[in-house]
PDB file of N, CA and C in Angstrom:
ATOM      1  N   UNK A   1      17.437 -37.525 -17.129  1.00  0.00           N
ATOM      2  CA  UNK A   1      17.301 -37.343 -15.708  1.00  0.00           C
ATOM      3  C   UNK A   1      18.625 -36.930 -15.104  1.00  0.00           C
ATOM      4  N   UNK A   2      18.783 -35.924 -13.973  1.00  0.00           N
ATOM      5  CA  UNK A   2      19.606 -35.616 -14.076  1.00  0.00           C
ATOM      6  C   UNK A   2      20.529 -36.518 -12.769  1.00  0.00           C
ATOM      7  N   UNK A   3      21.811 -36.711 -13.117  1.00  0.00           N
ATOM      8  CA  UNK A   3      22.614 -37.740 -12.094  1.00  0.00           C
ATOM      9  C   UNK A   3      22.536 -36.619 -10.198  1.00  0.00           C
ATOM     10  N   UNK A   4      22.125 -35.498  -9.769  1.00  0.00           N
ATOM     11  CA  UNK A   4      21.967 -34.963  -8.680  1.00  0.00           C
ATOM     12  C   UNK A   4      21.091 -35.207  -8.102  1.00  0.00           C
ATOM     13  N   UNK A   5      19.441 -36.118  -8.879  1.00  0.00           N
ATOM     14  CA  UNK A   5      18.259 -36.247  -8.467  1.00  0.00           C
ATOM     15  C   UNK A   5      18.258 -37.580  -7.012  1.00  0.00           C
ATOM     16  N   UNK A   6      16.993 -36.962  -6.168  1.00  0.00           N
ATOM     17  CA  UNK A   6      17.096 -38.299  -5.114  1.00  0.00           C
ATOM     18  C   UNK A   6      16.336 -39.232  -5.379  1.00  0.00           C
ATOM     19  N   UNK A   7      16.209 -40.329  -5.704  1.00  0.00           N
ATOM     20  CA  UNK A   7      15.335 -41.338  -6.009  1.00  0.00           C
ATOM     21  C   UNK A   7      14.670 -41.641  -4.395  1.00  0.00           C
ATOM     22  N   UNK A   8      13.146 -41.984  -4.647  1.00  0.00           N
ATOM     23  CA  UNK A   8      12.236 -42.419  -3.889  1.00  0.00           C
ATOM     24  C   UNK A   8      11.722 -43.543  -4.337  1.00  0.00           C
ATOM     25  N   UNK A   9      11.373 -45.247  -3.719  1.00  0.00           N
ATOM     26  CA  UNK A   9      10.370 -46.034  -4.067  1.00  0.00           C
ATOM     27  C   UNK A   9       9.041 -45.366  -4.036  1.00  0.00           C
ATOM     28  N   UNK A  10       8.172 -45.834  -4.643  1.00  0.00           N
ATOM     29  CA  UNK A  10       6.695 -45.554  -4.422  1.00  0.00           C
ATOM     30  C   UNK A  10       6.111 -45.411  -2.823  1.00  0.00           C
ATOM     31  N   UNK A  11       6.499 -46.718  -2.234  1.00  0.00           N
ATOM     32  CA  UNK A  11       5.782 -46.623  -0.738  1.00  0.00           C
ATOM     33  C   UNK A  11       6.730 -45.226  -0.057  1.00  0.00           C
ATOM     34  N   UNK A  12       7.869 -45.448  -0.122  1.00  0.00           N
ATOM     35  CA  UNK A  12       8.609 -44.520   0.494  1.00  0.00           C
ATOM     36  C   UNK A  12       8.030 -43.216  -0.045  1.00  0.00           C
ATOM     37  N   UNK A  13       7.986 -42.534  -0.654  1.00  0.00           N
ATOM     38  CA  UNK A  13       6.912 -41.307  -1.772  1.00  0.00           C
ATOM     39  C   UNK A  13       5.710 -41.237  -0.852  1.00  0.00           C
ATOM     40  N   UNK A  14       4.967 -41.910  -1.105  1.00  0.00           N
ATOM     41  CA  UNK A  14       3.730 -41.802  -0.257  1.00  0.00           C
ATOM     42  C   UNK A  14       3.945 -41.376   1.797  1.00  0.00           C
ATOM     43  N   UNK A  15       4.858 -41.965   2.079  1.00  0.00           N
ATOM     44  CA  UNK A  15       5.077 -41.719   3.144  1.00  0.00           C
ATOM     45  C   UNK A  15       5.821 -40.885   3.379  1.00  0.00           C
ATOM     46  N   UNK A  16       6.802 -40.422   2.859  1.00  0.00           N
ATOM     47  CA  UNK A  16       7.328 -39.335   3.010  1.00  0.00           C
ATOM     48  C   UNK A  16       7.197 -38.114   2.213  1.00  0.00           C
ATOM     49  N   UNK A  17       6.220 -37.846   2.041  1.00  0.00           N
ATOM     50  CA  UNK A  17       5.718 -37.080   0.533  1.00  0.00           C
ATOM     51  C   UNK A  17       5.686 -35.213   1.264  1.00  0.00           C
ATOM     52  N   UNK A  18       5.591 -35.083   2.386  1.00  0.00           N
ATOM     53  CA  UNK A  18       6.033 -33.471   3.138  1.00  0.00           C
ATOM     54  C   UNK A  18       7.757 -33.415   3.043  1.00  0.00           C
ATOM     55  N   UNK A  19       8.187 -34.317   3.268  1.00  0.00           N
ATOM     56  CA  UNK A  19      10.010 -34.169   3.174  1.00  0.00           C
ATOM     57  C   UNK A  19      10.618 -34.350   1.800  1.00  0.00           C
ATOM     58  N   UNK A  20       9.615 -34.675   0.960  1.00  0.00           N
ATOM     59  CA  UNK A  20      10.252 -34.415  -0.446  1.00  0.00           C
ATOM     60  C   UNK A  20       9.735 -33.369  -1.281  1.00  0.00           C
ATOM     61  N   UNK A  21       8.696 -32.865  -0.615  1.00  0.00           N
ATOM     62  CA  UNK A  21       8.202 -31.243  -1.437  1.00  0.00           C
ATOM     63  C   UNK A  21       8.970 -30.142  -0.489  1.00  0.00           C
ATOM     64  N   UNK A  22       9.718 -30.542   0.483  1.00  0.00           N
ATOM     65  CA  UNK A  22      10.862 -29.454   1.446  1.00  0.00           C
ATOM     66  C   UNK A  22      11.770 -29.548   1.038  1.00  0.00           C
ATOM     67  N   UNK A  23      12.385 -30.642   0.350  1.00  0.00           N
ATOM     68  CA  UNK A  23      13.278 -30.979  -0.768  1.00  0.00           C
ATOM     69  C   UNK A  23      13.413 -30.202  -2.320  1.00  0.00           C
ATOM     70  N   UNK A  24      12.062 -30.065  -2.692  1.00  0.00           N
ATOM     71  CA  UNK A  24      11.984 -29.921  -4.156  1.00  0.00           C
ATOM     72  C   UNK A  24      11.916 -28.013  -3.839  1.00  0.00           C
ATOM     73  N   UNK A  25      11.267 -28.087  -2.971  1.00  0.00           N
ATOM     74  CA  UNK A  25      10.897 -26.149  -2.536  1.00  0.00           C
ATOM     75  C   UNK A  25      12.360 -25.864  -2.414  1.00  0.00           C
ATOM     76  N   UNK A  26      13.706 -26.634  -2.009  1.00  0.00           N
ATOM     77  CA  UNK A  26      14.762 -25.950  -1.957  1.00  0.00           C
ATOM     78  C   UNK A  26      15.646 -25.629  -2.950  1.00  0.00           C
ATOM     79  N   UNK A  27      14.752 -26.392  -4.073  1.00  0.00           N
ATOM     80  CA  UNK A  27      15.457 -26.673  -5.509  1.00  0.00           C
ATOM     81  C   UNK A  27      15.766 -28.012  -5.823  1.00  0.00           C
ATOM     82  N   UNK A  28      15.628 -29.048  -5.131  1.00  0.00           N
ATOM     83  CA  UNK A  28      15.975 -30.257  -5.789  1.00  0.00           C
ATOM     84  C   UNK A  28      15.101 -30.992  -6.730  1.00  0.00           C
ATOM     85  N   UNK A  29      15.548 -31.959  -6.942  1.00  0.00           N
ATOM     86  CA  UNK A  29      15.213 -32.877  -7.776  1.00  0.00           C
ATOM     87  C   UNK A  29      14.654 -34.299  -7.519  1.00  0.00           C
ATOM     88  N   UNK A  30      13.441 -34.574  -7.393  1.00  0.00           N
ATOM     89  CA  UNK A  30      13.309 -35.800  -6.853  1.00  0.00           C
ATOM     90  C   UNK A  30      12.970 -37.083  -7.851  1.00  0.00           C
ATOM     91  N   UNK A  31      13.218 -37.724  -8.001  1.00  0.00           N
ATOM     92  CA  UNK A  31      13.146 -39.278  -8.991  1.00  0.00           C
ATOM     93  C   UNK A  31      11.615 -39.987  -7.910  1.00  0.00           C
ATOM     94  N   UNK A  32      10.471 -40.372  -8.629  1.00  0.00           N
ATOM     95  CA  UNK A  32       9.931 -41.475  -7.774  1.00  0.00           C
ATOM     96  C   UNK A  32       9.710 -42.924  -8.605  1.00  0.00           C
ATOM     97  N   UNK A  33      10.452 -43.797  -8.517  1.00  0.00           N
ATOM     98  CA  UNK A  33      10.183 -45.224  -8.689  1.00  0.00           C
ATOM     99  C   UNK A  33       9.363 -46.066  -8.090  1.00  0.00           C
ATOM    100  N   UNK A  34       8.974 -46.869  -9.255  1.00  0.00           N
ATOM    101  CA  UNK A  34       8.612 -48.002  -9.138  1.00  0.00           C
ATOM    102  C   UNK A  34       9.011 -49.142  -9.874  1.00  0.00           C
ATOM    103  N   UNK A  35       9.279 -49.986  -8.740  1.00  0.00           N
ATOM    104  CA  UNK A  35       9.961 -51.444  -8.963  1.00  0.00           C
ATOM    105  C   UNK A  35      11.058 -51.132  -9.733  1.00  0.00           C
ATOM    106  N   UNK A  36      11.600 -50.146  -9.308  1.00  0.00           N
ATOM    107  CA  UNK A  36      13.272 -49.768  -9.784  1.00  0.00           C
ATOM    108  C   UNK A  36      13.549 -49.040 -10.784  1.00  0.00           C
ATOM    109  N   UNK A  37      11.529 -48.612 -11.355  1.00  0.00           N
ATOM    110  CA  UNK A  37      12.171 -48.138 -12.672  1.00  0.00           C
ATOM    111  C   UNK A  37      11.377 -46.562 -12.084  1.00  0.00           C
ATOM    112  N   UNK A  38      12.295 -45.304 -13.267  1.00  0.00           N
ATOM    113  CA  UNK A  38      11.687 -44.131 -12.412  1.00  0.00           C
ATOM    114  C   UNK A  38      10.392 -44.071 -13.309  1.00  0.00           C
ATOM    115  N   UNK A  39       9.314 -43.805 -12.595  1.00  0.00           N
ATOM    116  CA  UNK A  39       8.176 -43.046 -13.056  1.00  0.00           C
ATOM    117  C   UNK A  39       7.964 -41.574 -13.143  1.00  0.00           C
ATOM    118  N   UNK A  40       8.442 -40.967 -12.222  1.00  0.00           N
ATOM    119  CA  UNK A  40       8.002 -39.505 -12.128  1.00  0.00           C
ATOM    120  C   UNK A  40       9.107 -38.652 -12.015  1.00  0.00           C
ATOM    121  N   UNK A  41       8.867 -37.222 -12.205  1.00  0.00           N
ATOM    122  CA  UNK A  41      10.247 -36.085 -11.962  1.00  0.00           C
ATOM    123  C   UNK A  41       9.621 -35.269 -10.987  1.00  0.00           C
ATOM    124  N   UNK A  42       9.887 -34.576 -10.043  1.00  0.00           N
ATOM    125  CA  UNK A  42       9.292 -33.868  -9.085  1.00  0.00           C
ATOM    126  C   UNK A  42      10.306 -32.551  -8.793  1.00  0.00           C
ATOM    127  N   UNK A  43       9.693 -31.528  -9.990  1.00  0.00           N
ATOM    128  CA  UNK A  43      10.519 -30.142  -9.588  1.00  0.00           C
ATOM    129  C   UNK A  43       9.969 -29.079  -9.231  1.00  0.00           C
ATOM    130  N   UNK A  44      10.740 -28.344  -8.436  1.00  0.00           N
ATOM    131  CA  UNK A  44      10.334 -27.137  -8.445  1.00  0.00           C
ATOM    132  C   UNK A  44       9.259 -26.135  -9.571  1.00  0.00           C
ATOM    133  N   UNK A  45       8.531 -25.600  -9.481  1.00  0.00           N
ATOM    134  CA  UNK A  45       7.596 -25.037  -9.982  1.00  0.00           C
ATOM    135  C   UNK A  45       8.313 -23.453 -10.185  1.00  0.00           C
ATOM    136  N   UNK A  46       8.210 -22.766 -11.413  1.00  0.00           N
ATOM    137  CA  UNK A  46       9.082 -21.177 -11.974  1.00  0.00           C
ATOM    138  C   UNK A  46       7.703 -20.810 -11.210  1.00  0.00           C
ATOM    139  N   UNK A  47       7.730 -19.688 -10.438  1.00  0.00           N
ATOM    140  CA  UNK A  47       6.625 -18.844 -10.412  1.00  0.00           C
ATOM    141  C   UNK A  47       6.970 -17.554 -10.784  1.00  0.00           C
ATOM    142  N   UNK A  48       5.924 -17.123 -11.917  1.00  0.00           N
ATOM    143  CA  UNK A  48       5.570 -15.652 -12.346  1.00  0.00           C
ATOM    144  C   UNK A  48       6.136 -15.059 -11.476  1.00  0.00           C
ATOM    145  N   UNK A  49       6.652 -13.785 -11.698  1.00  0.00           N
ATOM    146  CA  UNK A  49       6.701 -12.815 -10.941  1.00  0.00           C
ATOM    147  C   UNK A  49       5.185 -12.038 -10.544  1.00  0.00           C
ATOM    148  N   UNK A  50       5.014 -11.333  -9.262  1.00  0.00           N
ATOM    149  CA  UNK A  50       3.824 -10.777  -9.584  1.00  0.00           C
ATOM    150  C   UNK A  50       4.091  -9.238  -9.770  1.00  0.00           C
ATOM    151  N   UNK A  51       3.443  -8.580 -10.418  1.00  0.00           N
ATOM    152  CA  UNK A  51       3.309  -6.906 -11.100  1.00  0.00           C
ATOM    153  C   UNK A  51       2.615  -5.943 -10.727  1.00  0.00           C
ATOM    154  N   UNK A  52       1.689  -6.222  -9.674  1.00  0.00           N
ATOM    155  CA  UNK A  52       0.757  -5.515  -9.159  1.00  0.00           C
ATOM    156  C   UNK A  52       1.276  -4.294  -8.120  1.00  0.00           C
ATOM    157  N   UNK A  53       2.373  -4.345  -8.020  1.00  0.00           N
ATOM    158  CA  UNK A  53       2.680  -3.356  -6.412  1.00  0.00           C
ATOM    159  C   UNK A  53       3.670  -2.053  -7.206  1.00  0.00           C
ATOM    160  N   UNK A  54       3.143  -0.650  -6.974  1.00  0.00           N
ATOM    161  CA  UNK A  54       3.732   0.310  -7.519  1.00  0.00           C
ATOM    162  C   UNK A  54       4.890  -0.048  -7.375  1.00  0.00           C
ATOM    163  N   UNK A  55       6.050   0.158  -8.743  1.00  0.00           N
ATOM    164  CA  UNK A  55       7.612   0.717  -8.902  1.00  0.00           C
ATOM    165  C   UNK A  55       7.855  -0.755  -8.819  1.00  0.00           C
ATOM    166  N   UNK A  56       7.601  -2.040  -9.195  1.00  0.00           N
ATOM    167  CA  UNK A  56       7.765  -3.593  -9.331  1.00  0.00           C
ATOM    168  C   UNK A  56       8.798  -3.143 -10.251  1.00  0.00           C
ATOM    169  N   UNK A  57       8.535  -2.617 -11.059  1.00  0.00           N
ATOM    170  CA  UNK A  57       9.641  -2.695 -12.795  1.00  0.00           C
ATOM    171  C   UNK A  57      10.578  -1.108 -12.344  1.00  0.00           C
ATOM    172  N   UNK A  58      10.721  -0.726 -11.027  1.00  0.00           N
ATOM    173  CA  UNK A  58      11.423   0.626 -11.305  1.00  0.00           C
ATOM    174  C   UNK A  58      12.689  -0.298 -11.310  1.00  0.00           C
ATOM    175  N   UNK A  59      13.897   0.857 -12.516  1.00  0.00           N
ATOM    176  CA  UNK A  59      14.998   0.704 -12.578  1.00  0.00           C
ATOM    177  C   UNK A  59      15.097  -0.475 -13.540  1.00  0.00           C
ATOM    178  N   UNK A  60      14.343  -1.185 -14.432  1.00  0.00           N
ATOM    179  CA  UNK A  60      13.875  -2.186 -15.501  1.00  0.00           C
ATOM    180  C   UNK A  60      13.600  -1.563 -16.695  1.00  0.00           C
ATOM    181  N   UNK A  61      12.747  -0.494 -17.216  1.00  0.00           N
ATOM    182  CA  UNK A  61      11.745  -0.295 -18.081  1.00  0.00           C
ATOM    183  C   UNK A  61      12.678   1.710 -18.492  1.00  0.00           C
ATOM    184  N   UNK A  62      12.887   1.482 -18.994  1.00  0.00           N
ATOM    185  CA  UNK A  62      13.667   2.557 -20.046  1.00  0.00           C
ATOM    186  C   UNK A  62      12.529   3.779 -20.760  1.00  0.00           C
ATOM    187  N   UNK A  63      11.788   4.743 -20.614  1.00  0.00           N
ATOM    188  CA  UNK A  63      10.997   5.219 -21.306  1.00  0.00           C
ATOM    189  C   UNK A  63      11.625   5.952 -22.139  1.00  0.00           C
ATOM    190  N   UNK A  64      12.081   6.342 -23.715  1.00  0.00           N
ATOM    191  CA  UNK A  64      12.624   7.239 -24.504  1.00  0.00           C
ATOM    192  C   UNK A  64      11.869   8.770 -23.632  1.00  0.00           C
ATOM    193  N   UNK A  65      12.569  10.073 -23.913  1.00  0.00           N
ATOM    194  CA  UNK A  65      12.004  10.929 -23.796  1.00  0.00           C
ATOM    195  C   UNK A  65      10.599  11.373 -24.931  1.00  0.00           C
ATOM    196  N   UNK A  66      10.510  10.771 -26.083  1.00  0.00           N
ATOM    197  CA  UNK A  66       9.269  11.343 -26.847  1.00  0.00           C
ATOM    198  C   UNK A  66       8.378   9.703 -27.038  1.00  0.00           C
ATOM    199  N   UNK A  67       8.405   9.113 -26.006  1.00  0.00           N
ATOM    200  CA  UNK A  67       7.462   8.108 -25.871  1.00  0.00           C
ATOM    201  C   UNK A  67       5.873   8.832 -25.911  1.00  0.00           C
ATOM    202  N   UNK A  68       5.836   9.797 -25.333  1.00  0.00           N
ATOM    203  CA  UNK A  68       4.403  10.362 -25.391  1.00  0.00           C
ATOM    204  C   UNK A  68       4.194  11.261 -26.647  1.00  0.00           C
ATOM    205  N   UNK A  69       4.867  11.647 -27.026  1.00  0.00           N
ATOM    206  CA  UNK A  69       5.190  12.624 -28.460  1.00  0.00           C
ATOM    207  C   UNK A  69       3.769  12.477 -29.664  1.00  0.00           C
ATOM    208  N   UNK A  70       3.292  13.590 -30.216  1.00  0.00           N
ATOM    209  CA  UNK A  70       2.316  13.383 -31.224  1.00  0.00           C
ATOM    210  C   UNK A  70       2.223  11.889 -32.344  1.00  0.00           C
ATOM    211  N   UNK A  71       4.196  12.253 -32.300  1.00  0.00           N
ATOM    212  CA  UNK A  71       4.372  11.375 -33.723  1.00  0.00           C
ATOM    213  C   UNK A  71       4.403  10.269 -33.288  1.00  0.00           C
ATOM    214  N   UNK A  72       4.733   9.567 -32.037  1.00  0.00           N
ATOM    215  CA  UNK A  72       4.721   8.563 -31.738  1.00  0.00           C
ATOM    216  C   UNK A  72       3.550   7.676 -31.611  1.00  0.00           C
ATOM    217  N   UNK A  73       2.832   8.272 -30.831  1.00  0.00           N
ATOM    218  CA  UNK A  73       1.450   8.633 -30.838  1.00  0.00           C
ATOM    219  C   UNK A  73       0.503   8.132 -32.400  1.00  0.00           C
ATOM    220  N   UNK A  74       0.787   8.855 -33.591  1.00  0.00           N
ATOM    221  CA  UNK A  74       0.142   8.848 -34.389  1.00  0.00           C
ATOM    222  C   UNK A  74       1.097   7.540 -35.540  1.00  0.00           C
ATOM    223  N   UNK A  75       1.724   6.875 -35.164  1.00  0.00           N
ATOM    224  CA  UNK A  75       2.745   6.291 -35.280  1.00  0.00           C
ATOM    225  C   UNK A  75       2.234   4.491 -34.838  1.00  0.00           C
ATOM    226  N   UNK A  76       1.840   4.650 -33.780  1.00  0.00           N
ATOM    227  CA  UNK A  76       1.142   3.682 -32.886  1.00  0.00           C
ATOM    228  C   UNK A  76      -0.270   3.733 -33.502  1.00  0.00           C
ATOM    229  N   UNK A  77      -1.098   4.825 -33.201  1.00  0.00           N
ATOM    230  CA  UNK A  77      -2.604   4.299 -33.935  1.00  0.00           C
ATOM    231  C   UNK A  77      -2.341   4.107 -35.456  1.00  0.00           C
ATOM    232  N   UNK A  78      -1.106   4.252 -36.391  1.00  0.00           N
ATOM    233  CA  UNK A  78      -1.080   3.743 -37.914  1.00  0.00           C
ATOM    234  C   UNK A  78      -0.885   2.429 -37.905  1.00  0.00           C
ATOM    235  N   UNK A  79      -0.227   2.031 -36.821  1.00  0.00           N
ATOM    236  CA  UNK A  79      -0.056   0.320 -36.587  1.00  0.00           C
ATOM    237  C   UNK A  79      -1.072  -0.292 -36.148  1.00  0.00           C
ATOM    238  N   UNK A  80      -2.045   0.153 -35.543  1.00  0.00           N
ATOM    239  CA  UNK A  80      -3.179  -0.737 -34.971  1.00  0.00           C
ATOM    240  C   UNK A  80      -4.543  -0.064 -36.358  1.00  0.00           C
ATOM    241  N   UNK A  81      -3.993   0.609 -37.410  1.00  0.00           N
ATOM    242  CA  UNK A  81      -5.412   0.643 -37.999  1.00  0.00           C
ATOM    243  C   UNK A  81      -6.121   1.834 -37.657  1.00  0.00           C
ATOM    244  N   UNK A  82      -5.540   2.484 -36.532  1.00  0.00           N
ATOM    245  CA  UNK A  82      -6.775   4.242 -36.162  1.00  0.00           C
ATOM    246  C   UNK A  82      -6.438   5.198 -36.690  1.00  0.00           C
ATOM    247  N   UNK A  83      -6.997   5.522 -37.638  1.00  0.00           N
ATOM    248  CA  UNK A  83      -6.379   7.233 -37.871  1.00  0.00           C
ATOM    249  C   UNK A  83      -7.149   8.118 -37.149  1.00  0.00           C
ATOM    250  N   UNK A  84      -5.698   8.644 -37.144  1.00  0.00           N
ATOM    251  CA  UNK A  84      -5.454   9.786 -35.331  1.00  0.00           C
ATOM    252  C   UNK A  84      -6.383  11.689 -36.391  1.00  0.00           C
TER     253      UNK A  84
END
């Protein structure tokens, strides 16, 4: 656990449970105890990026110039099993 985390009692948790997810949304770390000992970790959540909106990956994604190329092409269906 890490020594930056804020410890909460249980009742205190329950009652203040909107000011410690405004806490954790800013990046922290919350501890919730009971009877002194911690029970729970309360972190922030990684969210996915999302991919859906044209040019997301522009300036990311490198295409060789013979990415589309016959041989590449026939190169790719020898790896999946198709003859081209």
């Amino acid at each position: 656990m890490s020594a930056e985390a804020v410890h909460y009692n249980m009742h205190d948790a329950k009652t203040r449970l909107s000011r410690i997810i405004e806490r954790v949304e800013r990046g922290e770390e919350v501890i919730i105890d009971r009877a002194g000992t911690p029970v729970a970790r309360v972190v922030p959540l990684v969210r996915r990026t999302s991919r859906t909106s044209i040019g997301s990956l522009a300036g990311q994604v490198d295409l060789s110039g013979d990415w589309d190329s016959p041989q590449t092409n026939a190169e790719i269906a020898t790896d999946f099993g198709i003859g081209v």
